[in-house]
Protein backbone atom coordinates (compact mmCIF):
# COMPACT_ATOMS: atom_id res chain seq x y z
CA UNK A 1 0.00 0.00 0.00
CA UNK A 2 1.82 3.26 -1.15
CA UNK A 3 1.37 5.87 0.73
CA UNK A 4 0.70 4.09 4.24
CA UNK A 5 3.24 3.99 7.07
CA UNK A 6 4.41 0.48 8.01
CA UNK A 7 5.50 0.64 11.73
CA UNK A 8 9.14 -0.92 12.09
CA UNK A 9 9.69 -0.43 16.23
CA UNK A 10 7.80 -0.13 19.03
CA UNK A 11 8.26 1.42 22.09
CA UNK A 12 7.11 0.79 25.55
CA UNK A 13 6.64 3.28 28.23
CA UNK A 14 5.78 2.24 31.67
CA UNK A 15 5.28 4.90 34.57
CA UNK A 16 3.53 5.57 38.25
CA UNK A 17 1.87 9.05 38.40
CA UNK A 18 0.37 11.05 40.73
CA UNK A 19 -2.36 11.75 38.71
CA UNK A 20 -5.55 10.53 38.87
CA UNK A 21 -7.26 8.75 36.26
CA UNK A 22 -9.68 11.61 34.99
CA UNK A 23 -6.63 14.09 35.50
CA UNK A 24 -4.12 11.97 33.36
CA UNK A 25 -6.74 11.73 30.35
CA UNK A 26 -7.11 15.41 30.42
CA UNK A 27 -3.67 15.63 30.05
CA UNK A 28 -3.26 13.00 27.36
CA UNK A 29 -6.25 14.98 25.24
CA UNK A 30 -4.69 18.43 25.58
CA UNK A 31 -1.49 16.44 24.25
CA UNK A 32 -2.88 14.54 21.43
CA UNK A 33 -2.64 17.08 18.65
CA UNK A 34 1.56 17.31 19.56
CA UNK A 35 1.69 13.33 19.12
CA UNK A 36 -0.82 13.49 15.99
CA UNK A 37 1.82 16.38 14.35
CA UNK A 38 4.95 13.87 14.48
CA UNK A 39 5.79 12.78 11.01
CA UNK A 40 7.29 9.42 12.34
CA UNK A 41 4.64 8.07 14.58
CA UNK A 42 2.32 5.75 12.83
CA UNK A 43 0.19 4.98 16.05
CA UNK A 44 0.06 5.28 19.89
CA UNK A 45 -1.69 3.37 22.32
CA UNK A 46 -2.89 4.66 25.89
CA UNK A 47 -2.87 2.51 28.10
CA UNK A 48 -3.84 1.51 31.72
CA UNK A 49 -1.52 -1.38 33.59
CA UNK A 50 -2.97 -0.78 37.44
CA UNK A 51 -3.74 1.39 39.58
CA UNK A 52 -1.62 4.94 39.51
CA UNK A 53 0.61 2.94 36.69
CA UNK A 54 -0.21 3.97 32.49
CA UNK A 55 1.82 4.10 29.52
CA UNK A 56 1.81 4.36 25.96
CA UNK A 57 2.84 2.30 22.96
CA UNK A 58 3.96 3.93 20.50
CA UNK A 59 4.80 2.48 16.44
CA UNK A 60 7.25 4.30 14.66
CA UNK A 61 8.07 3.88 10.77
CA UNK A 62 11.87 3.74 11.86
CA UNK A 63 14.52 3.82 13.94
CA UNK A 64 15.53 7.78 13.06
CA UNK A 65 11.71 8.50 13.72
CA UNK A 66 12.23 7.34 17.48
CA UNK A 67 15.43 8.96 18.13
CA UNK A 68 14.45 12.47 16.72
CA UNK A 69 11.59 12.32 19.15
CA UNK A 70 13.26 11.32 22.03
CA UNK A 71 15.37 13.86 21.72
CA UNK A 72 12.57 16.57 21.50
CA UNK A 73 11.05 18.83 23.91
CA UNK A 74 7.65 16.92 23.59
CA UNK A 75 9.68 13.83 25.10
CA UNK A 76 11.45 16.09 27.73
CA UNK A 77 8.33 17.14 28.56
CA UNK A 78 6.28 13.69 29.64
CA UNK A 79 7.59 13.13 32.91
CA UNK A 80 6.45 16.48 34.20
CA UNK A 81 3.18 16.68 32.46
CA UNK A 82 1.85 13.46 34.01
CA UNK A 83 3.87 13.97 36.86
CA UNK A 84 5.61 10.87 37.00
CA UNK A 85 7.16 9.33 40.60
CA UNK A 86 10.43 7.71 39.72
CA UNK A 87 12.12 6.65 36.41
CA UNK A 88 9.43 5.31 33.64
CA UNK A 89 10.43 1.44 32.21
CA UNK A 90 10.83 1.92 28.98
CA UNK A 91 11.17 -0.70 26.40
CA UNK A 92 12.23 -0.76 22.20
CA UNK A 93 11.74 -3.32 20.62
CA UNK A 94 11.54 -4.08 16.47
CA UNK A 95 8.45 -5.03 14.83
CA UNK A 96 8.82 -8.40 12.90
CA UNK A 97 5.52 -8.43 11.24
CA UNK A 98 1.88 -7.70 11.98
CA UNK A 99 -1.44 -10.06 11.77
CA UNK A 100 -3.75 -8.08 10.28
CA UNK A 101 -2.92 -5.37 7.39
């Protein structure tokens, strides 16, 4: 399919917040249009793992799509916009293939 991103790594992010859960999805919404402007991201997940504890998955068409946003001010800026306790898990891992096209 021309035209369509094909995701190539994924990255995990783990982290404990202070937040609540309402509070953290406010956050996340206010956010959204940042994440939905990077060129490199092909999808993001929100997601729950426990009380307190969220994250986000995030597919990115390649491995210089990752790096130029970790090293952005959008990715500086996580741990104090959800107010994270501690240092997030985070996780990259490459993306062999998918199921479902």
């Amino acid at each position: 399919m021309e035209g369509k991103k094909v995701g190539t790594i994924m990255q995990i992010v783990k982290f404990k917040t202070k937040l609540s859960e309402e509070e953290l999805l406010k956050v996340a919404k206010e956010r959204e249009p940042q994440f939905q402007a990077i060129s490199g991201i092909v999808q993001k997940y929100y997601i729950k793992l426990g009380p307190g504890e969220y994250g986000g998955v995030y597919i990115w068409d390649s491995a210089e799509s990752l790096q130029e946003f970790r090293q952005s001010e959008l990715a500086a800026s996580i741990p104090t916009a959800y107010q994270v306790i501690g240092a997030p898990s985070i996780e990259i891992v490459d993306i062999l293939f998918k199921l479902r096209g």
